[in-house]
N, C-alpha and C. Protein backbone atom coordinates (compact mmCIF):
# COMPACT_ATOMS: atom_id res chain seq x y z
N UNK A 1 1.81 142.58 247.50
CA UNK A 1 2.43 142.87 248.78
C UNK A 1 3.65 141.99 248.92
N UNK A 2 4.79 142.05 249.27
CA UNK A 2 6.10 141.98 249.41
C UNK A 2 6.02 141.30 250.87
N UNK A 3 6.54 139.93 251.18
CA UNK A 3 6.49 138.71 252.09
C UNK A 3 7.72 139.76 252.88
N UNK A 4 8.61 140.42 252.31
CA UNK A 4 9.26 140.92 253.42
C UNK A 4 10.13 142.17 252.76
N UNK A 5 10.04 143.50 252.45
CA UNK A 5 10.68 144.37 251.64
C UNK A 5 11.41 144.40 251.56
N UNK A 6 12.11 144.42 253.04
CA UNK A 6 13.78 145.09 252.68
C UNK A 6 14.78 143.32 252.24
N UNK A 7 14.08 142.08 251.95
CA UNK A 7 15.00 141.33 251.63
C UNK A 7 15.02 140.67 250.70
N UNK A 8 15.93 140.56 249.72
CA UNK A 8 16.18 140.37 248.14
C UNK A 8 16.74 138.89 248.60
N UNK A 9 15.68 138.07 247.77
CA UNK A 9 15.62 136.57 248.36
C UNK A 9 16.39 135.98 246.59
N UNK A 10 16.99 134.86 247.27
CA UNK A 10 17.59 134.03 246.13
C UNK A 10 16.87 132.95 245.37
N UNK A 11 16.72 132.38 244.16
CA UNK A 11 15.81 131.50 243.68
C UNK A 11 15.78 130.70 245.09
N UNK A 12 16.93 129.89 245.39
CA UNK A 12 16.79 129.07 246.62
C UNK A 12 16.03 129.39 247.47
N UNK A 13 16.32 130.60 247.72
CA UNK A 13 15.86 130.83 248.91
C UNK A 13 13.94 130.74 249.12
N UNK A 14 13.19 131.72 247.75
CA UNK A 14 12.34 131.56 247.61
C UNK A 14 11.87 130.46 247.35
N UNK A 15 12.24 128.92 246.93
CA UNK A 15 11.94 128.05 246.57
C UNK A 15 11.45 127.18 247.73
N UNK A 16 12.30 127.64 248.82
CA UNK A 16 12.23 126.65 249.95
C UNK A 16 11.33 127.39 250.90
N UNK A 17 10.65 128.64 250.53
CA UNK A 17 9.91 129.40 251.35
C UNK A 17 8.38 128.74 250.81
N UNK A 18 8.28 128.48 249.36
CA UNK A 18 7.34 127.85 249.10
C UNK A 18 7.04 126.73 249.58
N UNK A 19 8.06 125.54 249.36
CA UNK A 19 8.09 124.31 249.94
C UNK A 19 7.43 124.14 251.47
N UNK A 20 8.13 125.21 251.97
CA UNK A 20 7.54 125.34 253.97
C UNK A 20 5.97 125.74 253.77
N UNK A 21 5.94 126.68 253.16
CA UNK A 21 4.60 127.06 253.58
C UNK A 21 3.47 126.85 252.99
N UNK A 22 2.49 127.15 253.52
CA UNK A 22 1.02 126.67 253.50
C UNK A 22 0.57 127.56 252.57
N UNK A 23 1.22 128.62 251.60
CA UNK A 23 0.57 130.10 251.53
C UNK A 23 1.56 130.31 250.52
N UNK A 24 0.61 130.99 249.40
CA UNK A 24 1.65 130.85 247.74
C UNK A 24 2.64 132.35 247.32
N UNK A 25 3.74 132.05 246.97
CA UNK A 25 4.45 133.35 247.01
C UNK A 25 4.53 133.46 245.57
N UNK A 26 4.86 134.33 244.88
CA UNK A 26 5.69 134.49 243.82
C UNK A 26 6.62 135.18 243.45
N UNK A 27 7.58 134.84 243.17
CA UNK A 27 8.74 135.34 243.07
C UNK A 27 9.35 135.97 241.23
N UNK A 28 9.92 137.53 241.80
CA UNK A 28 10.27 138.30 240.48
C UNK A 28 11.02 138.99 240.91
N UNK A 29 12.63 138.99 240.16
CA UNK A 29 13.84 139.49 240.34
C UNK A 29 14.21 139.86 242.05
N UNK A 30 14.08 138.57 242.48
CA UNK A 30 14.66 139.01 243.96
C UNK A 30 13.18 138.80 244.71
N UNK A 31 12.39 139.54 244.67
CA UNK A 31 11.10 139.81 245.66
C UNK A 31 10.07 138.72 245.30
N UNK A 32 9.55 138.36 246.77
CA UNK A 32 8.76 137.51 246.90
C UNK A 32 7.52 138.24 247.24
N UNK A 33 6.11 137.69 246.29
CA UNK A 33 4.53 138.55 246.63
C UNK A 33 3.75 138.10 247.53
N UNK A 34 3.37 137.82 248.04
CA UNK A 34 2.28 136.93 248.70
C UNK A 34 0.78 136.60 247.73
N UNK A 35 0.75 135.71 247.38
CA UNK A 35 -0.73 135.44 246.61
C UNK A 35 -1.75 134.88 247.02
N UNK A 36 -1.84 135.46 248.37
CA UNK A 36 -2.82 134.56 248.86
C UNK A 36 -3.84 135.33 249.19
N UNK A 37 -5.32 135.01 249.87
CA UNK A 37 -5.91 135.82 250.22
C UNK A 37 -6.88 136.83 249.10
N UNK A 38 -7.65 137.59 249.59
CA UNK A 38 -8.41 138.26 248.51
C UNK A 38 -9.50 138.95 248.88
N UNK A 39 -10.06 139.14 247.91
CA UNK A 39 -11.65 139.74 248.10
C UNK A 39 -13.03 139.24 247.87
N UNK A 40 -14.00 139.00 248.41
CA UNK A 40 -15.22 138.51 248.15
C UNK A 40 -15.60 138.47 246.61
N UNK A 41 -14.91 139.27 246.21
CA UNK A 41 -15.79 140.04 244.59
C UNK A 41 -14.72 138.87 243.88
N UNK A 42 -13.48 139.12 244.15
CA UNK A 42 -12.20 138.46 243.38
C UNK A 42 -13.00 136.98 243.74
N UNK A 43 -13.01 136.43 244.91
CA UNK A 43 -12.74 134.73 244.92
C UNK A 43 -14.34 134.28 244.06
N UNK A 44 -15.64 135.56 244.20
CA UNK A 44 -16.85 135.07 243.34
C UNK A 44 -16.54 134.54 241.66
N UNK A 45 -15.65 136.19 241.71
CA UNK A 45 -15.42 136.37 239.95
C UNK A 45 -15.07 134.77 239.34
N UNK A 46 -13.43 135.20 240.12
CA UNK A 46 -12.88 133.91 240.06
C UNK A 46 -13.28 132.20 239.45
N UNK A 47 -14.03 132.19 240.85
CA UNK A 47 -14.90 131.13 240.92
C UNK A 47 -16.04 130.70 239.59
N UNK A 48 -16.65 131.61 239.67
CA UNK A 48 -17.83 131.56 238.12
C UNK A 48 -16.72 131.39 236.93
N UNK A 49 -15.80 131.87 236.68
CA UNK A 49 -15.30 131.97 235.70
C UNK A 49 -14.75 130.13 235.57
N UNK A 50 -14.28 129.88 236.86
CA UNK A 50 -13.81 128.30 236.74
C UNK A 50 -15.21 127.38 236.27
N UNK A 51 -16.10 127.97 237.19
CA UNK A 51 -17.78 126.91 236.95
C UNK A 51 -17.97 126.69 235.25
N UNK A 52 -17.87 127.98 235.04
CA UNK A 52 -18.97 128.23 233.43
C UNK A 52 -17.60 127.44 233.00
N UNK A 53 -16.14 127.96 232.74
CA UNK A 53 -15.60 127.28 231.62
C UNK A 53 -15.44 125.38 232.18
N UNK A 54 -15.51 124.96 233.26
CA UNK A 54 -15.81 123.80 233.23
C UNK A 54 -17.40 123.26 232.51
N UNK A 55 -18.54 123.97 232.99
CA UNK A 55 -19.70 122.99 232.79
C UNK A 55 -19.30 123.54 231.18
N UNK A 56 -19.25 124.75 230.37
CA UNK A 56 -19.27 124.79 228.77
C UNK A 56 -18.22 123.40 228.18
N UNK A 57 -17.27 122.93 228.87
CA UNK A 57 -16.39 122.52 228.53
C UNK A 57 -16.59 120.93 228.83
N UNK A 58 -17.53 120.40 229.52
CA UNK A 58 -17.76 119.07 229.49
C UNK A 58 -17.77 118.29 228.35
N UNK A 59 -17.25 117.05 227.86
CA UNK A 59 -17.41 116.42 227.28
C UNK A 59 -16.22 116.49 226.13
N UNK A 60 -15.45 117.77 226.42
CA UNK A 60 -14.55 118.07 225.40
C UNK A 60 -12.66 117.50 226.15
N UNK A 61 -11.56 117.53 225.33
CA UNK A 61 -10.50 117.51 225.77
C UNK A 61 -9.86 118.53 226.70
N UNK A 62 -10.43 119.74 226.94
CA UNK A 62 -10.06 120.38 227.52
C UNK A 62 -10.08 120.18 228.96
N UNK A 63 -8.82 120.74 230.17
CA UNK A 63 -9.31 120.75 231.17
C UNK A 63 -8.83 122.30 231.86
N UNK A 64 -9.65 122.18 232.87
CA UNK A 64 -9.86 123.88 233.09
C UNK A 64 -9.14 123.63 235.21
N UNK A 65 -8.03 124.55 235.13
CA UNK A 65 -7.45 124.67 235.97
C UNK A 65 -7.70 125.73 237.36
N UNK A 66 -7.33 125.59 238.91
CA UNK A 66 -7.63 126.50 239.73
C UNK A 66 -6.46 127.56 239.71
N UNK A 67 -6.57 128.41 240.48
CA UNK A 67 -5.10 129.20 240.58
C UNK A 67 -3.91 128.55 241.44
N UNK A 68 -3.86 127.52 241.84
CA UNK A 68 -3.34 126.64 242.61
C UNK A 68 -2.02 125.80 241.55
N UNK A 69 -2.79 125.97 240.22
CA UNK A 69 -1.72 125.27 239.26
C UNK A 69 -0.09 126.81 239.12
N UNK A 70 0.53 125.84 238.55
CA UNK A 70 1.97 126.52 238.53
C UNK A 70 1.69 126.70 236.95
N UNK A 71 2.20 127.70 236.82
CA UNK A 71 2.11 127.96 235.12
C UNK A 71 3.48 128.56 234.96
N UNK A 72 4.50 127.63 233.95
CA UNK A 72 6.05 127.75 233.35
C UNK A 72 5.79 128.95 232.76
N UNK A 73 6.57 130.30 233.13
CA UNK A 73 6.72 131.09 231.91
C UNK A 73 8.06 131.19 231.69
N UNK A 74 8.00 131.04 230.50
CA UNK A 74 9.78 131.00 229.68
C UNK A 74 10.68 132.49 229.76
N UNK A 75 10.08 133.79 229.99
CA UNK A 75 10.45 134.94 230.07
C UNK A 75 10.78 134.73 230.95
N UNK A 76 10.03 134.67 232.48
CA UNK A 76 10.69 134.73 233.74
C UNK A 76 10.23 133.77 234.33
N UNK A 77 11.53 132.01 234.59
CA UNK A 77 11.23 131.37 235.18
C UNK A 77 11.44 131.73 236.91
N UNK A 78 10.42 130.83 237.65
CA UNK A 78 10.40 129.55 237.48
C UNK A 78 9.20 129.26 236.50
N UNK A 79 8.10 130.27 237.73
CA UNK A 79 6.73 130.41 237.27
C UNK A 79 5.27 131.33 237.29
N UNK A 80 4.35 131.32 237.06
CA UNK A 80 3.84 132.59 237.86
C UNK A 80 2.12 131.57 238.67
N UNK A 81 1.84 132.54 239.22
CA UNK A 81 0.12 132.18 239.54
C UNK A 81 -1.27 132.51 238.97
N UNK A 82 -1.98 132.00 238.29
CA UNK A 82 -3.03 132.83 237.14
C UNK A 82 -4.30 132.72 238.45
N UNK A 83 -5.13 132.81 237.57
CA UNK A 83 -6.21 133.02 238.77
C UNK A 83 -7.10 131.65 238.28
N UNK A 84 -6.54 131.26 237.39
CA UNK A 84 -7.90 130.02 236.40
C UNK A 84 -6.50 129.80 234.83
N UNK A 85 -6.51 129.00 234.25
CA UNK A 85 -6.33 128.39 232.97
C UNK A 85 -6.95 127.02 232.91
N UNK A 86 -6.87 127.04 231.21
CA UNK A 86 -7.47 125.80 230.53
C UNK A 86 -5.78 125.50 229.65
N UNK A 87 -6.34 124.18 229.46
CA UNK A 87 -5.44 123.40 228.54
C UNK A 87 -6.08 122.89 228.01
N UNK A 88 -6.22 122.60 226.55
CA UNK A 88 -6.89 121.67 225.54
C UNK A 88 -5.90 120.81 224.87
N UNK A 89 -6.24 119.68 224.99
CA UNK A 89 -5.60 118.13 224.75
C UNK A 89 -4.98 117.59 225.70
N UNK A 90 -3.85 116.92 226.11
CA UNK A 90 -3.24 116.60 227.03
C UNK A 90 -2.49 117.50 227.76
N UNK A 91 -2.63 117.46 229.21
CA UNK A 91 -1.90 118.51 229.87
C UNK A 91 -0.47 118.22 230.30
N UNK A 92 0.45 119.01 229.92
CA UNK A 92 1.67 119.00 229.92
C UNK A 92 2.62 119.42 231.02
N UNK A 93 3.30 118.90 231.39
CA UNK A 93 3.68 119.47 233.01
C UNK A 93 5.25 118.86 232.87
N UNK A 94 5.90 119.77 233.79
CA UNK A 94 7.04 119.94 234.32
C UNK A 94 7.53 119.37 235.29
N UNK A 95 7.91 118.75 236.31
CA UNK A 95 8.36 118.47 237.42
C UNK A 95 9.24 119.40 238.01
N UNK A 96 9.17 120.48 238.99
CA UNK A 96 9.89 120.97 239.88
C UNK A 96 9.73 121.83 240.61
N UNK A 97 10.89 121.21 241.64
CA UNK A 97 10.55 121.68 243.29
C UNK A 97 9.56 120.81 243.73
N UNK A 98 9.28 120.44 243.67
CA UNK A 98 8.50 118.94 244.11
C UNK A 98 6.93 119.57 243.69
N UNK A 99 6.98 120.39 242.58
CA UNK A 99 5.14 120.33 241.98
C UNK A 99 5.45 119.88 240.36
N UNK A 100 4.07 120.15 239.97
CA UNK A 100 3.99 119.88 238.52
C UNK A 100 3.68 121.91 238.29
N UNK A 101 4.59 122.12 237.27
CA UNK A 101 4.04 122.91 235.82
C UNK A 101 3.74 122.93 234.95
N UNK A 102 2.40 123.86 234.62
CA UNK A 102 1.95 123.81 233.54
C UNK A 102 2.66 124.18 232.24
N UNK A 103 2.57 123.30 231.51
CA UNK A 103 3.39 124.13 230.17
C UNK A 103 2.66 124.75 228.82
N UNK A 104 1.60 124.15 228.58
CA UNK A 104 0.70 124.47 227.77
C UNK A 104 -0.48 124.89 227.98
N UNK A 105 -1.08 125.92 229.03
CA UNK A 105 -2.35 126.64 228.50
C UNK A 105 -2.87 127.19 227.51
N UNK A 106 -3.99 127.06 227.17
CA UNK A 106 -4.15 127.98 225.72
C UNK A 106 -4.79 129.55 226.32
N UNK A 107 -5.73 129.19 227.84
CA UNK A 107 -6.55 130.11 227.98
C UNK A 107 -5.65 130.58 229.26
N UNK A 108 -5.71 131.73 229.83
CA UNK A 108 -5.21 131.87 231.03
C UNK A 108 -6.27 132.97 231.81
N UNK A 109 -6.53 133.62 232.95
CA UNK A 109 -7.49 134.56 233.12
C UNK A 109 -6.96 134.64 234.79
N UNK A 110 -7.18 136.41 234.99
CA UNK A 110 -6.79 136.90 236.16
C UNK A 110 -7.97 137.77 236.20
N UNK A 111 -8.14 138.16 237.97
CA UNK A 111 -9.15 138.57 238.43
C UNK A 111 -8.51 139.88 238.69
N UNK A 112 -8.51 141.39 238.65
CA UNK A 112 -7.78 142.43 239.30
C UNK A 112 -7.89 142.52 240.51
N UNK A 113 -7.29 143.58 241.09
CA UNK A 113 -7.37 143.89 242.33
C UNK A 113 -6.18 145.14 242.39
N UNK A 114 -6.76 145.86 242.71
CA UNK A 114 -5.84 147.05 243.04
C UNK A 114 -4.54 147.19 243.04
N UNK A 115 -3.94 146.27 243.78
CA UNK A 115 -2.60 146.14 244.07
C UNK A 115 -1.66 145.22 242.63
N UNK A 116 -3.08 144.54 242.16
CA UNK A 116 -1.99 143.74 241.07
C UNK A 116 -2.44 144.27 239.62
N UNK A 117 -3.08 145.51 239.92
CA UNK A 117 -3.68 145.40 238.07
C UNK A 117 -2.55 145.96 237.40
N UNK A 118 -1.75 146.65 237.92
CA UNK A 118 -1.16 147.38 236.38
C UNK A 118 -0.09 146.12 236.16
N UNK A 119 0.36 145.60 237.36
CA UNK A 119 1.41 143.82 236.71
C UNK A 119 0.54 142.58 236.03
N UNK A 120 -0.92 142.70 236.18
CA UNK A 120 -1.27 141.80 235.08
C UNK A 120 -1.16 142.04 234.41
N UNK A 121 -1.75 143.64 233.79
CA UNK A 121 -1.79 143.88 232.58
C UNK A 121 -0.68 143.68 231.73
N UNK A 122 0.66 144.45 232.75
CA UNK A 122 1.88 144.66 232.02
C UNK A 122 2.92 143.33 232.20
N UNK A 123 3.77 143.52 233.08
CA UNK A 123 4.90 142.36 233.11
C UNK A 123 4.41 141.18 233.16
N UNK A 124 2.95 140.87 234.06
CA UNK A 124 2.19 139.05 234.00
C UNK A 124 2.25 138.93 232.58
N UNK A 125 1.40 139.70 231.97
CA UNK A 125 0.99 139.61 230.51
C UNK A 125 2.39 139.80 229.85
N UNK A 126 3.41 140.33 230.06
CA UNK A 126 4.55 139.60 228.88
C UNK A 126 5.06 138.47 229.18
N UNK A 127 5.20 138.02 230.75
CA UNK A 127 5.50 136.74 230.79
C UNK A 127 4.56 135.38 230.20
N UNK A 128 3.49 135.95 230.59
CA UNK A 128 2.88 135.00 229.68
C UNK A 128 2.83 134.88 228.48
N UNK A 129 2.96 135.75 227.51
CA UNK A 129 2.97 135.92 225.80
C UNK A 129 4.30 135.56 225.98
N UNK A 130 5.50 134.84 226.94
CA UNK A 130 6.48 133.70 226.35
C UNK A 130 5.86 132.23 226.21
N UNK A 131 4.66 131.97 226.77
CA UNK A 131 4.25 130.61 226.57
C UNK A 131 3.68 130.32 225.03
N UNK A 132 4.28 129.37 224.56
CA UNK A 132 4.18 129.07 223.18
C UNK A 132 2.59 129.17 222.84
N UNK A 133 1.88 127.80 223.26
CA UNK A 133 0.51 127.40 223.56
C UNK A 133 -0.55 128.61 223.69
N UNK A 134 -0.26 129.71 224.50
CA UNK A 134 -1.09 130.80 225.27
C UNK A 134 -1.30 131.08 223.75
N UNK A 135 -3.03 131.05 223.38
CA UNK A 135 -4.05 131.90 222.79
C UNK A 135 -4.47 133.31 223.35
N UNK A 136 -5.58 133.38 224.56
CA UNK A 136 -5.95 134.09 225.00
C UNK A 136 -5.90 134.48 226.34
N UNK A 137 -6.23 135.42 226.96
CA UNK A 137 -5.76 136.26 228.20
C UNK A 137 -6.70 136.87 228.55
N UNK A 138 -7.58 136.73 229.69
CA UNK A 138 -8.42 137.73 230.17
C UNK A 138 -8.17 138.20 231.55
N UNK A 139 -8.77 139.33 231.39
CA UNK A 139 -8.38 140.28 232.84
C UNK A 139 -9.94 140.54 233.26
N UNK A 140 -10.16 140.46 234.28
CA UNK A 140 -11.39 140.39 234.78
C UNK A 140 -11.74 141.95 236.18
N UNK A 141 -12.33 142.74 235.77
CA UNK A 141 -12.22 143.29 237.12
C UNK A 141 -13.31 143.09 238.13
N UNK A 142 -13.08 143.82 239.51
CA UNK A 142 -14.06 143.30 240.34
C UNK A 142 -14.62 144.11 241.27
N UNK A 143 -14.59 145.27 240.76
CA UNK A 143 -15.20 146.67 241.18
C UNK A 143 -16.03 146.81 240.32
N UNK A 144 -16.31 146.78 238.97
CA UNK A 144 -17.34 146.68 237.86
C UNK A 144 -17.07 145.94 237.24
N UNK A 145 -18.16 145.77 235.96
CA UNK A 145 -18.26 144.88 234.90
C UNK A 145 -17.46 145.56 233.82
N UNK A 146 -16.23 144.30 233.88
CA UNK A 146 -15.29 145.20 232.61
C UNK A 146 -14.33 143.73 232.78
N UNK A 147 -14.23 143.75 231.28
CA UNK A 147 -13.48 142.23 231.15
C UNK A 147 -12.55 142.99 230.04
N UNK A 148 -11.82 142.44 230.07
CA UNK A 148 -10.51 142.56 228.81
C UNK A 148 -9.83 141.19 228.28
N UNK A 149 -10.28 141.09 226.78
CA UNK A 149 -9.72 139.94 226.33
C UNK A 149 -8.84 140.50 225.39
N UNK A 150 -7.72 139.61 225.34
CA UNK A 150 -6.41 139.39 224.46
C UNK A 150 -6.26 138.13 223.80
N UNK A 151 -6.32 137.99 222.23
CA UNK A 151 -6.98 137.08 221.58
C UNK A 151 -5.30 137.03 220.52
N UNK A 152 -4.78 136.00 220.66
CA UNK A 152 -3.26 136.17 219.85
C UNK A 152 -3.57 136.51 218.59
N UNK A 153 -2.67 136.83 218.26
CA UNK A 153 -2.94 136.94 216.49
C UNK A 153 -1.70 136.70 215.38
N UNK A 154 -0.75 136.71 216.37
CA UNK A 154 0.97 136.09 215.90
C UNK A 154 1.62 136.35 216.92
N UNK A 155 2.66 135.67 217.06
CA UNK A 155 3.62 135.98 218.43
C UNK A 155 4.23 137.61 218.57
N UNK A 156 3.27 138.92 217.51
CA UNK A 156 3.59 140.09 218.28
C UNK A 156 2.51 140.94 218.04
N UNK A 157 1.38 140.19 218.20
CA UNK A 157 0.10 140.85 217.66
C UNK A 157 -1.23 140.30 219.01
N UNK A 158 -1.49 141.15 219.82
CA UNK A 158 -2.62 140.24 220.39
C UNK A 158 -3.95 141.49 219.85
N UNK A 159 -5.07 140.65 219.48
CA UNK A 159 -6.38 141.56 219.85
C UNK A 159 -6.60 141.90 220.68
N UNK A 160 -7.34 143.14 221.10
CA UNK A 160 -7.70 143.20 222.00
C UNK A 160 -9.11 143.84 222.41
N UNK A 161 -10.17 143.71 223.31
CA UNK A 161 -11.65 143.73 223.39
C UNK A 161 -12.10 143.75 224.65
N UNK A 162 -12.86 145.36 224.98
CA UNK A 162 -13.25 144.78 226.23
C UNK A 162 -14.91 144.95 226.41
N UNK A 163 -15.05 144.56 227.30
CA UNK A 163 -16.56 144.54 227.26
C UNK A 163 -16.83 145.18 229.11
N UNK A 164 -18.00 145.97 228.75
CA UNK A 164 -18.31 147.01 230.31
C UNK A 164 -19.90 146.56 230.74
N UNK A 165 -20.42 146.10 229.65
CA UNK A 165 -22.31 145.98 229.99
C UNK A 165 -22.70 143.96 230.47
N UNK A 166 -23.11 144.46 231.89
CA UNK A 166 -23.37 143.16 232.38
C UNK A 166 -24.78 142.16 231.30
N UNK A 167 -24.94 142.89 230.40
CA UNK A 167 -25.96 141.98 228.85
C UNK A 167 -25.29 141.68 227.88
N UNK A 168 -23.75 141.84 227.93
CA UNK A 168 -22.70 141.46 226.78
C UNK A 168 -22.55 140.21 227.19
N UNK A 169 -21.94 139.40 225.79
CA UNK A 169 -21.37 138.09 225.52
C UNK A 169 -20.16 138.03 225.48
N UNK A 170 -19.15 137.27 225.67
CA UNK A 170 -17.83 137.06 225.28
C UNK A 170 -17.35 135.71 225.08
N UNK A 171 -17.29 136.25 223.34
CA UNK A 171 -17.08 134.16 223.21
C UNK A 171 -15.10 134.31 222.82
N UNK A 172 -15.08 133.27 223.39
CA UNK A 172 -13.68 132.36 223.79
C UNK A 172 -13.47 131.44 222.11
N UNK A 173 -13.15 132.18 221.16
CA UNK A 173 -12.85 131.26 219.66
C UNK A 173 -11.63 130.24 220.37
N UNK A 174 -10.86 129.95 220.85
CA UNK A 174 -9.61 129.12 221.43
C UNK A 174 -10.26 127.47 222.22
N UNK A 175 -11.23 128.15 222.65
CA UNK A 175 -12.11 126.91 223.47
C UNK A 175 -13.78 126.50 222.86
N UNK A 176 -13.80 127.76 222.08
CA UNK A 176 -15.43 127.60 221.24
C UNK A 176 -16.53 127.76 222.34
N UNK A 177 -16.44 128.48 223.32
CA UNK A 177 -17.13 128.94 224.30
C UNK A 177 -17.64 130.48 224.36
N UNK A 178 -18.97 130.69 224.95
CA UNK A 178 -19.60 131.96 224.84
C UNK A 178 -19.82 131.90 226.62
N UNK A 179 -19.20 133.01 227.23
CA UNK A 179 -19.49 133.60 228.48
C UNK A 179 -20.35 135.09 228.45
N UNK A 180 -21.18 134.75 229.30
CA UNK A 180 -22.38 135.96 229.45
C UNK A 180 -21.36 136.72 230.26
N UNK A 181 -21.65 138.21 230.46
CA UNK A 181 -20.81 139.05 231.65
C UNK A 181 -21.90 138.62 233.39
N UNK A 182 -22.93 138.51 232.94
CA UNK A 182 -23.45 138.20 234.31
C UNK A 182 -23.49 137.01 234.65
N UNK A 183 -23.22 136.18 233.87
CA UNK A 183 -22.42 134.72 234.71
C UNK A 183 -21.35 135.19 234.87
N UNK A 184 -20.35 135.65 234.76
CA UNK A 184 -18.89 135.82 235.40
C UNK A 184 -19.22 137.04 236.56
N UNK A 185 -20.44 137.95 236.72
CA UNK A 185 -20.57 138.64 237.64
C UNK A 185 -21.33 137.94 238.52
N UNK A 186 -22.13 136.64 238.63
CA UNK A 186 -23.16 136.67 239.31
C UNK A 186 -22.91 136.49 240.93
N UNK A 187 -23.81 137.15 241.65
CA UNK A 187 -23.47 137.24 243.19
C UNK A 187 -22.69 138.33 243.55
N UNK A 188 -21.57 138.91 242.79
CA UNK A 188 -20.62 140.17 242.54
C UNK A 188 -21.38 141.41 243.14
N UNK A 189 -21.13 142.15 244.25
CA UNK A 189 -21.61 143.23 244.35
C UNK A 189 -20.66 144.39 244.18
N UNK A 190 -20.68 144.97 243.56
CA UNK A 190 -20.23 146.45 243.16
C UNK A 190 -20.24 147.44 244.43
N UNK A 191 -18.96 148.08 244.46
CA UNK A 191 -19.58 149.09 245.70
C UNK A 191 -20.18 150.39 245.05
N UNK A 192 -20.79 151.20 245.73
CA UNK A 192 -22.31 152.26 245.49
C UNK A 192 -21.14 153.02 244.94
């Protein structure tokens, strides 16, 4: 959704709309989105997906991020909003506009939603395949059980795999992690 349609905002301009407010925009060629807000199903998904890859991930270098982090994409700066990433080893950041960016995720993962699925799939997902670091990519939906992973394979090759049955596994080779589909669904109600 578009913070205001009819007005084609300037980096500045959007920059300082962020700075003011309480409430995350993102900005692409001119137009500012609103990213805030959501759905019960989205903030559950979401959520499990942050739990499991933190508790799998204890004890290791990795650290596992909210959607709150700024993630640098080199295609279209400044930056975009994921719904969850990980970084493994030291996390690398940017200074600007008075936050930190991420520069190196390996993992990144978005929750759908009606209004944003065909731009994850498409333009999110090329901006992100400019981040050097970025391994893998999952798309999560939240009307059913259906995950989509994108697993690099050279900078013009991603795998790709999805999984629909809430008794499937999906292991993460980038982080050495195995996610059940009903831990990333659990609590998730489906509508009839």
């Amino acid at each position: 959704m578009s913070a205001d349609p009819k007005k084609v905002y300037t980096l500045e301009e959007y920059l300082a709309l962020e700075r003011e407010s309480e409430v995350r925009f993102e900005y692409r060629d001119g137009e500012v989105f609103d990213m805030s807000g959501g759905t019960l199903n989205h903030d559950l998904a979401m959520g499990n997906v942050y739990d499991l890859l933190r508790q799998r991930l204890l004890g290791k270098t990795c650290h596992v991020f909210t959607g709150n982090m700024q993630i640098k994409t080199p295609a279209l700066l400044p930056y975009r909003y994921a719904d969850g990433s990980v970084v493994c080893g030291k996390a690398e950041v940017e200074r600007f506009n008075g936050c930190d960016l991420l520069l190196n995720p390996v993992v990144v993962w978005e929750v759908l939603s009606a209004s944003t699925e065909a731009y994850d799939r498409g333009d999110k997902f090329t901006y992100y395949k400019s981040i050097p670091s970025l391994k893998e990519y999952l798309l999560i939906a939240q009307h059913r059980p259906h995950v989509t992973q994108y697993i690099k394979q050279n900078e013009r090759i991603w795998y790709r795999q999805e999984f629909n049955d809430k008794s499937e596994s999906i292991y993460i080779p980038s982080l050495e992690v195995t996610l059940q589909m009903n831990e990333i669904y659990q609590d998730v109600v489906f509508p009839a």
